[in-house]
C-alpha atoms as a PDB file:
ATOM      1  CA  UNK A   1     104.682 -75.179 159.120  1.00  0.00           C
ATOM      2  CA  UNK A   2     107.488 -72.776 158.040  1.00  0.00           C
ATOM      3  CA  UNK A   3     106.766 -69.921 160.252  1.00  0.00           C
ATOM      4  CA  UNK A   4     109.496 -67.801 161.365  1.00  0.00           C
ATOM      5  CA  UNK A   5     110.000 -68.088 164.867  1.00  0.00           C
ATOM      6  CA  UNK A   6     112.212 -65.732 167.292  1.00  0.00           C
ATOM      7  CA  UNK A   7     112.900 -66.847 170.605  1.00  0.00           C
ATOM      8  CA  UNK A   8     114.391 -65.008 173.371  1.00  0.00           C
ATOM      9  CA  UNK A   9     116.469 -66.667 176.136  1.00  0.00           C
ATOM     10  CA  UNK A  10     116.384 -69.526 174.372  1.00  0.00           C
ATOM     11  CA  UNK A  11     119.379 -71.202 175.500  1.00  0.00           C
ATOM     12  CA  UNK A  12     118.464 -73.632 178.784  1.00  0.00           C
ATOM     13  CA  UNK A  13     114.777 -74.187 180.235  1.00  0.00           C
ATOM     14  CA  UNK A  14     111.326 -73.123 178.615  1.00  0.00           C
ATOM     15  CA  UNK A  15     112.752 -70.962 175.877  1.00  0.00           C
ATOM     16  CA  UNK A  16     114.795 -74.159 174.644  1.00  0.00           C
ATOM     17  CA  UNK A  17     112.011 -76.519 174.901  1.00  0.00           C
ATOM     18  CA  UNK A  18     109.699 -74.366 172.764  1.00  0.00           C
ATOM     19  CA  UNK A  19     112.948 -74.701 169.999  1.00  0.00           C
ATOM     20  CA  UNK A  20     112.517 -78.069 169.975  1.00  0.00           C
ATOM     21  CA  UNK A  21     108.538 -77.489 169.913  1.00  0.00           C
ATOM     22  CA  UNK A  22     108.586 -75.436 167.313  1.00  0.00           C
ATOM     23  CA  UNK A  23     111.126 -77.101 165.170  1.00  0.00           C
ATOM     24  CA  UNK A  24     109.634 -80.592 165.528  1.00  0.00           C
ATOM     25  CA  UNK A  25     106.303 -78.770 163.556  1.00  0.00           C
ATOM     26  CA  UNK A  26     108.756 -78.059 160.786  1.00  0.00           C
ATOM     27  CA  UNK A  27     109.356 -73.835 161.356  1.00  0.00           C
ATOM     28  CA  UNK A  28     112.191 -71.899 160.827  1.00  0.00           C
ATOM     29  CA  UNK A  29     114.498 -70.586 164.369  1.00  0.00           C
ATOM     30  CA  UNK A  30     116.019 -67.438 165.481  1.00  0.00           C
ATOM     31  CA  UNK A  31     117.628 -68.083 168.510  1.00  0.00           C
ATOM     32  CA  UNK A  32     119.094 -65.739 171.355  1.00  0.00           C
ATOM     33  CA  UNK A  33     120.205 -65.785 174.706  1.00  0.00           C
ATOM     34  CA  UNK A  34     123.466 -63.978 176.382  1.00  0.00           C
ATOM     35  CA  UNK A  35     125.227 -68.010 176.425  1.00  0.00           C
ATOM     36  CA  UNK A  36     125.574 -68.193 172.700  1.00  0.00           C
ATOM     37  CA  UNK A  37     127.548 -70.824 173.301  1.00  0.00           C
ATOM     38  CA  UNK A  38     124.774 -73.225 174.604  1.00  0.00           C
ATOM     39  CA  UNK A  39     122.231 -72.584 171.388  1.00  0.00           C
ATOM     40  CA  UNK A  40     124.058 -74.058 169.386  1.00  0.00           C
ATOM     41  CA  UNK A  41     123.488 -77.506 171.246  1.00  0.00           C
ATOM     42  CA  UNK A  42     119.249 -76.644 171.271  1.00  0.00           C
ATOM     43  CA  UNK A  43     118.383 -77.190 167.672  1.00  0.00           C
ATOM     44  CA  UNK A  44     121.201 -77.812 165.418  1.00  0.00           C
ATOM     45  CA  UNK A  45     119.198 -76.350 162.517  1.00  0.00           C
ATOM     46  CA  UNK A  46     118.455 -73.136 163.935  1.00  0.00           C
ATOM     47  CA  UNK A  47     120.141 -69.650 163.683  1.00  0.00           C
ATOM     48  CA  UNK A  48     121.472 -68.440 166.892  1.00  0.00           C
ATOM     49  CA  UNK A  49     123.019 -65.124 167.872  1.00  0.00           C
ATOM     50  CA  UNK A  50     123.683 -63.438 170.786  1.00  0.00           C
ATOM     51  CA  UNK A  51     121.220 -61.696 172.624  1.00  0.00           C
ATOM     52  CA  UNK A  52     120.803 -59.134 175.598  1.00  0.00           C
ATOM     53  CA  UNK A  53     117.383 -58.168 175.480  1.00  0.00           C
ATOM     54  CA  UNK A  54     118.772 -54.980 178.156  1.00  0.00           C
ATOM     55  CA  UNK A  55     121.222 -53.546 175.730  1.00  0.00           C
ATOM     56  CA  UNK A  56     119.140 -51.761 172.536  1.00  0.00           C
ATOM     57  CA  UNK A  57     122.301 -52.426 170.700  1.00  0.00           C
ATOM     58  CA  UNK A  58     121.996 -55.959 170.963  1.00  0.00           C
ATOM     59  CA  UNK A  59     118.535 -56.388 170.137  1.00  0.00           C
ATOM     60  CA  UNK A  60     118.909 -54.251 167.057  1.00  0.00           C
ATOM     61  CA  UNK A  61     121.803 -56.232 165.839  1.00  0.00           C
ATOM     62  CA  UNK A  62     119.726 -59.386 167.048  1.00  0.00           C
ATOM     63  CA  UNK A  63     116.602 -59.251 164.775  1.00  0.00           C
ATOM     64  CA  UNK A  64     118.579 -57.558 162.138  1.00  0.00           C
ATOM     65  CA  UNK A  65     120.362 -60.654 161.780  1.00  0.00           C
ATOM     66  CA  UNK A  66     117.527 -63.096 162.056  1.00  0.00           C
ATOM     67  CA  UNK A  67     115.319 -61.204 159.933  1.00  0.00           C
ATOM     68  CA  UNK A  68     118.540 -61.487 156.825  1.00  0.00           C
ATOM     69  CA  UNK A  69     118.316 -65.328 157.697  1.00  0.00           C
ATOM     70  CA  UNK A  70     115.001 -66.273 157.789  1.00  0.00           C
ATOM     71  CA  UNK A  71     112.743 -63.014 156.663  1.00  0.00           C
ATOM     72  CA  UNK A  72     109.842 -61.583 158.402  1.00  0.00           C
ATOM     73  CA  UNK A  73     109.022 -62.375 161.948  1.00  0.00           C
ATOM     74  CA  UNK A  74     105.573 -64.523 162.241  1.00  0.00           C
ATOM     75  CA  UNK A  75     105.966 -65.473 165.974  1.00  0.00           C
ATOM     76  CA  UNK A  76     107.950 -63.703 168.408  1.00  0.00           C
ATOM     77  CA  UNK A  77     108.232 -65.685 171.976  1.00  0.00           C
ATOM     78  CA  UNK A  78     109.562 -63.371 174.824  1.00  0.00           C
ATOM     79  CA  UNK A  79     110.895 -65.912 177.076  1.00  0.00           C
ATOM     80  CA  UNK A  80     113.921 -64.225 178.618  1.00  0.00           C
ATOM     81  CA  UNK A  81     113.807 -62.961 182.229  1.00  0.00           C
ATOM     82  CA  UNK A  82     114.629 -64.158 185.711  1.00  0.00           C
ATOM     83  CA  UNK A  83     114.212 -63.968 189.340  1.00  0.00           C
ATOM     84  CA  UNK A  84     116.836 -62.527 191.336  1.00  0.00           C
ATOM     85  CA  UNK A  85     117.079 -63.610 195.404  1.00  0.00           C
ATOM     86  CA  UNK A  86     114.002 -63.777 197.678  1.00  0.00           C
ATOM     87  CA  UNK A  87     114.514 -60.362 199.434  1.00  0.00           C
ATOM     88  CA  UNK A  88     111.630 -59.030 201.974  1.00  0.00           C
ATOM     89  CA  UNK A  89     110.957 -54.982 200.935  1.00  0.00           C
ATOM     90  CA  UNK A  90     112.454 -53.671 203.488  1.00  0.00           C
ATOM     91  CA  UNK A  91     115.882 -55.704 203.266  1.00  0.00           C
ATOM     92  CA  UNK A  92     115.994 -54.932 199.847  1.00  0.00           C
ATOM     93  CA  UNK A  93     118.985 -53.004 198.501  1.00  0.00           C
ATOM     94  CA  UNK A  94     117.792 -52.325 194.889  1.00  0.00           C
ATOM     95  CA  UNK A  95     120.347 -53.764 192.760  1.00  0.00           C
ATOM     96  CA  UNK A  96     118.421 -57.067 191.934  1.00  0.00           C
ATOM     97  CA  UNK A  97     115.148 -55.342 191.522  1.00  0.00           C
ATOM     98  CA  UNK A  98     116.385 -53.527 189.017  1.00  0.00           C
ATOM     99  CA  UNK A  99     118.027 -56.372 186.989  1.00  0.00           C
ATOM    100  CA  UNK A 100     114.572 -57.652 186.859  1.00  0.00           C
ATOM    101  CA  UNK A 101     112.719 -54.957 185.702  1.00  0.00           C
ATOM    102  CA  UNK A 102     115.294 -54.053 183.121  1.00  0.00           C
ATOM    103  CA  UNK A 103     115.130 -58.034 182.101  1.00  0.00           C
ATOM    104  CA  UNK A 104     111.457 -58.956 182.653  1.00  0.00           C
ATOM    105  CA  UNK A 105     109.645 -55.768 181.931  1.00  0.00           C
ATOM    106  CA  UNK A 106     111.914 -53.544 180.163  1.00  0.00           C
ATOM    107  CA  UNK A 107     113.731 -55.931 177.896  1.00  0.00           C
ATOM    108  CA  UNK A 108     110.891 -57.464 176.797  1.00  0.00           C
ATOM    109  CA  UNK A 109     109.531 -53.781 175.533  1.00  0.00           C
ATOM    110  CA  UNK A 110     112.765 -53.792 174.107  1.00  0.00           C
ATOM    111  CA  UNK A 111     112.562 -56.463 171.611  1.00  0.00           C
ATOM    112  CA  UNK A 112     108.627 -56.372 171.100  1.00  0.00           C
ATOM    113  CA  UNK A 113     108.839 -52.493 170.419  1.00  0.00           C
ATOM    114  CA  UNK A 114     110.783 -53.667 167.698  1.00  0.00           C
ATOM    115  CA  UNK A 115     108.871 -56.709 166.055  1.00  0.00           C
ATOM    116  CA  UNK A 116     105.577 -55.307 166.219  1.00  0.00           C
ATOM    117  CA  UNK A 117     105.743 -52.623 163.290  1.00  0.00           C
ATOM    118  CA  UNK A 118     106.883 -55.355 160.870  1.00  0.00           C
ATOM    119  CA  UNK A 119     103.951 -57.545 162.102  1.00  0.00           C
ATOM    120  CA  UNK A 120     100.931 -54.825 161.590  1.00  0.00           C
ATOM    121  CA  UNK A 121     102.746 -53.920 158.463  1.00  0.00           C
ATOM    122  CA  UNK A 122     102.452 -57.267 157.205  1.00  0.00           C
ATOM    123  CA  UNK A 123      98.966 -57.768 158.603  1.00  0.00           C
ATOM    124  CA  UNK A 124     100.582 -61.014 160.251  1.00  0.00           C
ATOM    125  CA  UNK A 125     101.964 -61.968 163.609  1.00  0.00           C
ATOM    126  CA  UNK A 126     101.812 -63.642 167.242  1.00  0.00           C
ATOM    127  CA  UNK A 127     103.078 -62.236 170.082  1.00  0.00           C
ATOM    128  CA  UNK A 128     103.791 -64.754 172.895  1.00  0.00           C
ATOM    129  CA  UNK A 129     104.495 -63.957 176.200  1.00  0.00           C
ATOM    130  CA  UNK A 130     105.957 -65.997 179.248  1.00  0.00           C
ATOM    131  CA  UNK A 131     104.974 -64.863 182.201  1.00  0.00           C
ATOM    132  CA  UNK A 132     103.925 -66.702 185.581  1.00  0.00           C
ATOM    133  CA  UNK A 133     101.661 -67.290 188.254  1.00  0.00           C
ATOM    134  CA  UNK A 134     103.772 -64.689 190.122  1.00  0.00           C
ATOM    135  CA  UNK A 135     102.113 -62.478 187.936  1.00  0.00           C
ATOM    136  CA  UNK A 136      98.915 -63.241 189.385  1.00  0.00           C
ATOM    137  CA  UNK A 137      99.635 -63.892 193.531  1.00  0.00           C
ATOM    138  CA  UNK A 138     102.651 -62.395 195.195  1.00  0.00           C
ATOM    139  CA  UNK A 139     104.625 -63.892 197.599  1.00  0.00           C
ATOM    140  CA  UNK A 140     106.362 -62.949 200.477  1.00  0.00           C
ATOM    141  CA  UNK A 141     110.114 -62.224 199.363  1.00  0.00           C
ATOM    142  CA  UNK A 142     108.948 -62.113 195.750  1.00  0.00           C
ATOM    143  CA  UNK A 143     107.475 -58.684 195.882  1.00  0.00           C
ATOM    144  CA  UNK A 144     109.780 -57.525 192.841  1.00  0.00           C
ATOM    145  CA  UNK A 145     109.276 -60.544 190.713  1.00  0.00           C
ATOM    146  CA  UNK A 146     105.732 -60.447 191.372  1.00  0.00           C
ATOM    147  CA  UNK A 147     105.481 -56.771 190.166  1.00  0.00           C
ATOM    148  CA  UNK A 148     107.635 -57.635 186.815  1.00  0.00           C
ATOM    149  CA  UNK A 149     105.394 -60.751 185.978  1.00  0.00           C
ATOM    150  CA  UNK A 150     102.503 -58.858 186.556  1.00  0.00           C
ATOM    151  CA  UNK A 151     103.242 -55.655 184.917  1.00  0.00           C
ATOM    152  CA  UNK A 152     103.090 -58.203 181.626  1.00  0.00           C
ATOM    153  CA  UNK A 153      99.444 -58.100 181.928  1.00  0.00           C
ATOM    154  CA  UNK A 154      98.533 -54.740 181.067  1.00  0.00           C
ATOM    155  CA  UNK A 155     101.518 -54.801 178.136  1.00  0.00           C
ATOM    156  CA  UNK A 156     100.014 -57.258 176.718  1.00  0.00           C
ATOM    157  CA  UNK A 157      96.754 -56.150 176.890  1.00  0.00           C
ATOM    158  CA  UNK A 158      97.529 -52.876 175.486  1.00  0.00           C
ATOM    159  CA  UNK A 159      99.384 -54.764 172.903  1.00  0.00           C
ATOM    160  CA  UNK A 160      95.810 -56.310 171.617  1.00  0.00           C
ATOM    161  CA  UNK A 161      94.221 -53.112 171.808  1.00  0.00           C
ATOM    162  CA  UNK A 162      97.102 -51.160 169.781  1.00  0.00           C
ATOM    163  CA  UNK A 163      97.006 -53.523 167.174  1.00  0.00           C
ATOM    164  CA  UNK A 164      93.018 -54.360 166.821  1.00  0.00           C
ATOM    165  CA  UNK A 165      92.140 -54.897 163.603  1.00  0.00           C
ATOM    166  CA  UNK A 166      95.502 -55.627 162.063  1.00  0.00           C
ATOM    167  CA  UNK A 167      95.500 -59.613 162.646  1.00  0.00           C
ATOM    168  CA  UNK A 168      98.179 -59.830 165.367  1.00  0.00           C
ATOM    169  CA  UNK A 169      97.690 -62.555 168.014  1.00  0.00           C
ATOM    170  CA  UNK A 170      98.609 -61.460 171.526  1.00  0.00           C
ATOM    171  CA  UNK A 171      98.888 -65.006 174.099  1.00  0.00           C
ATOM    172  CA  UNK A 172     100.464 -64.875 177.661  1.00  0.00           C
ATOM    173  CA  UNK A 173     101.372 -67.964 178.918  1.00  0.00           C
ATOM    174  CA  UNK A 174     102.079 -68.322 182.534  1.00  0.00           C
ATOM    175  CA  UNK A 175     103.194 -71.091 184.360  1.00  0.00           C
ATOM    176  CA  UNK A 176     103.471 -72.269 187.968  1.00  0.00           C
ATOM    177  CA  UNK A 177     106.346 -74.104 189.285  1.00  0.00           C
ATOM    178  CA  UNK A 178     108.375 -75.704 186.757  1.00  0.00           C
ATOM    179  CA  UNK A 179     111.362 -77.400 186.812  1.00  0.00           C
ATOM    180  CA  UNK A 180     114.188 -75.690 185.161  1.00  0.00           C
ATOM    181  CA  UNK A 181     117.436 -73.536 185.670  1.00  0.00           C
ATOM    182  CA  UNK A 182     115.243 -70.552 186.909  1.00  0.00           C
ATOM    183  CA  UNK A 183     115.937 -71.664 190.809  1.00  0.00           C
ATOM    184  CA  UNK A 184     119.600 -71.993 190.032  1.00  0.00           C
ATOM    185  CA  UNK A 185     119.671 -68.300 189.111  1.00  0.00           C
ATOM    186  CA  UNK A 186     117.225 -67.292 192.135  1.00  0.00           C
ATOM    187  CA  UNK A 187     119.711 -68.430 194.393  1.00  0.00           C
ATOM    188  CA  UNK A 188     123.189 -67.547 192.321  1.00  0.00           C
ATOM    189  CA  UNK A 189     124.149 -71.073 191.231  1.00  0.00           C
ATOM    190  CA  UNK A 190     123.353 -72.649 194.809  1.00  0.00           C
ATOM    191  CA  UNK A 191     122.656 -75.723 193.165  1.00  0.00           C
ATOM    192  CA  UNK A 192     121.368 -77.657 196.834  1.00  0.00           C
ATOM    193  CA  UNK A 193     118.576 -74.297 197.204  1.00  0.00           C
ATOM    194  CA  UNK A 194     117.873 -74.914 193.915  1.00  0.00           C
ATOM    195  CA  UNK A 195     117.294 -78.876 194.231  1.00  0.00           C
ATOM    196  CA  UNK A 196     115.035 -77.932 197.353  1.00  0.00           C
ATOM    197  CA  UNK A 197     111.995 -76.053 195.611  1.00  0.00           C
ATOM    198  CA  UNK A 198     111.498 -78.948 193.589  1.00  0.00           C
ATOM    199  CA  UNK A 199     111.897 -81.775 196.341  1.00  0.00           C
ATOM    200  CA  UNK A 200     108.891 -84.084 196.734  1.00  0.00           C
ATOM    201  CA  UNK A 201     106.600 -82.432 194.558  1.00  0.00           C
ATOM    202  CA  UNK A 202     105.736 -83.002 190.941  1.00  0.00           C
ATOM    203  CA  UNK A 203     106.759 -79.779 189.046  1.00  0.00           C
ATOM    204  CA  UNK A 204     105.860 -78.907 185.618  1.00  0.00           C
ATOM    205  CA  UNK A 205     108.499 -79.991 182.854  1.00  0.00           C
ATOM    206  CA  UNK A 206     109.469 -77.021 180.550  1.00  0.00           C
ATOM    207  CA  UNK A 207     108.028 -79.215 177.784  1.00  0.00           C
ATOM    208  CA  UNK A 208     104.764 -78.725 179.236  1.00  0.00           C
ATOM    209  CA  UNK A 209     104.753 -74.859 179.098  1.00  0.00           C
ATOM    210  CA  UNK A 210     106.254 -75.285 175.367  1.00  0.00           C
ATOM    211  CA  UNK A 211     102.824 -77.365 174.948  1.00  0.00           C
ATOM    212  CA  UNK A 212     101.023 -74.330 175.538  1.00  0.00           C
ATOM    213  CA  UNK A 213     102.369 -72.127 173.269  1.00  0.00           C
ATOM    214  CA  UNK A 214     102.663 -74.120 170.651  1.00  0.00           C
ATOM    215  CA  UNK A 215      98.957 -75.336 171.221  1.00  0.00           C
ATOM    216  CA  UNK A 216      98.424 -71.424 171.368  1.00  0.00           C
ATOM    217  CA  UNK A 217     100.034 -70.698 167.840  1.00  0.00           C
ATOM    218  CA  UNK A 218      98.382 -73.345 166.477  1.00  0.00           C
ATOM    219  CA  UNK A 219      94.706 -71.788 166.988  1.00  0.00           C
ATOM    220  CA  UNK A 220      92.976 -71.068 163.599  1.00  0.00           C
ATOM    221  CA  UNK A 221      93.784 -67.268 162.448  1.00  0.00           C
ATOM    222  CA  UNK A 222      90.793 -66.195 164.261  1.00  0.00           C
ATOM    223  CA  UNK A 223      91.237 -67.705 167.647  1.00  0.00           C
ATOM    224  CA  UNK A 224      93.153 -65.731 170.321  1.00  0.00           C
ATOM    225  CA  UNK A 225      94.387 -67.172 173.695  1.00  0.00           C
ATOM    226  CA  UNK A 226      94.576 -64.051 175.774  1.00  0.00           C
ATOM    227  CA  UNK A 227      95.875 -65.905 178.749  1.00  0.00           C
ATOM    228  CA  UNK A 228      97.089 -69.454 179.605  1.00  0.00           C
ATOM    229  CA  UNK A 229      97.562 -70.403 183.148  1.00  0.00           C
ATOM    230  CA  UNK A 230      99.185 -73.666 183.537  1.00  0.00           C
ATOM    231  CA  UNK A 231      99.973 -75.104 187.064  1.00  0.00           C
ATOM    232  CA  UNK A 232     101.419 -78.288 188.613  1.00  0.00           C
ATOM    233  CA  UNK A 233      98.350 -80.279 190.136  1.00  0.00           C
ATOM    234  CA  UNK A 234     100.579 -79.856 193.367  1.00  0.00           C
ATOM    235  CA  UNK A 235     100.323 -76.532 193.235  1.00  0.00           C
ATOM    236  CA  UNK A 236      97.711 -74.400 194.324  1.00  0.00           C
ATOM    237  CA  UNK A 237      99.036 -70.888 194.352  1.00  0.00           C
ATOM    238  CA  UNK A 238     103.037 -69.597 194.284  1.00  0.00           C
ATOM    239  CA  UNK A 239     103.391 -71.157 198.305  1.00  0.00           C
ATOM    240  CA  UNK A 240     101.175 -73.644 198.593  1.00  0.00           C
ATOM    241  CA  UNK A 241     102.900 -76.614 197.206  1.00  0.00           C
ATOM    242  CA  UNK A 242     101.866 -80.799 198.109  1.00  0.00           C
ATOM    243  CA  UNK A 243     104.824 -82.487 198.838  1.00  0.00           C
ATOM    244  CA  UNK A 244     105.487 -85.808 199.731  1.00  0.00           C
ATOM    245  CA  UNK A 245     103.145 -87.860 197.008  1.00  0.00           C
ATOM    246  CA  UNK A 246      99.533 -88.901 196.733  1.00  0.00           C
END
């Protein structure tokens, strides 16, 4: 289709499966993610550069770069964030709450703060927003998380309300468990955790969540997808999980 598409965190996971998405329908790629060094291997046609979506410097230089390579931004895809440990409130020490809210909440301001004005200027534009079912239930050691994915919400539906009227697209797309790096991070590259959330259950694929937002995109002009929850059939909220098959 020849949009121009800007991807955050786009380097392992969901944010690499929606490259491939998006560049199997033909569109142009702006890739970013703090491990440069792995976009290159996610669509060999796309422009990558490193991102930090916490650092304003390295947004700015970021989108200044993509927008030189491929013009103006049609859909902007705010995949980056994480989940740090599984600490209870009151064990908590701080320092991995706060590298979520600067990632998940504040970095995604960061960048979308910045793509937005070039959007209602042109009269053009779709914001898309990973979130998660986190956002929705909390769980017990996810307090933090929770509050990050959640916080999302109300962005984006300020977002929609900010830019009524102007032709911008606002979709938040929030899976449940998926199957991806993100429990490899949780846990601090404890690959054997990791392997555990996902044991005897069938998790969604990251390709699944890129269905969605390309499926989103893809709505006529006049069709907004405020909010897609997608969840495994084995999954019936963030700790209630089947396992063990049918």
């Amino acid at each position: 289709m020849n949009r121009h598409v800007v991807i955050t965190g786009a380097s392992s996971g969901i944010g690499a499966a929606c490259a491939h998405a998006f560049a199997k329908a033909g569109d142009r790629l702006s890739l970013g993610a703090r491990r440069e060094e792995r976009l290159a291997g996610v669509v060999a046609t796309a422009f990558h550069h490193p991102l930090d979506v916490t650092a304003a410097r390295s947004v700015e230089r970021f989108l200044a770069a993509a927008i030189e390579r491929h013009g103006p931004i049609d859909i902007l895809v705010n995949n980056a964030g994480l989940a740090r440990g599984v600490e209870k409130i009151a064990e908590g020490t701080g320092e991995a709450w706060r590298e979520m809210i600067e990632t998940n909440v504040l970095g995604l301001l960061e960048v979308t703060r910045r793509v937005l004005p070039h959007m209602v200027q042109n009269k053009n534009g779709h914001v898309v927003v990973i979130g998660s079912i986190a956002g929705h239930k909390a769980y017990v050691g996810g307090g933090v998380y929770c509050a990050s994915k959640r916080a999302l919400q109300p962005i984006c539906e300020a977002i929609r309300m900010e830019t009524l009227g102007t032709g911008i697209r606002v979709t938040s797309v929030d899976p449940g468990l998926c199957e991806t790096e993100f429990s490899v991070v949780r846990f601090r590259g404890d690959e054997e955790r990791a392997t555990k959330v996902y044991q005897d259950t069938r998790a969604l694929r990251a390709e699944d969540v890129a269905d969605c937002v390309l499926f989103a995109v893809d709505r006529p002009a006049h069709v907004n997808l405020d909010t897609i929850v997608v969840m495994p059939t084995d999954q019936a909220s963030p700790q209630m999980v089947h396992r063990g098959g049918r």
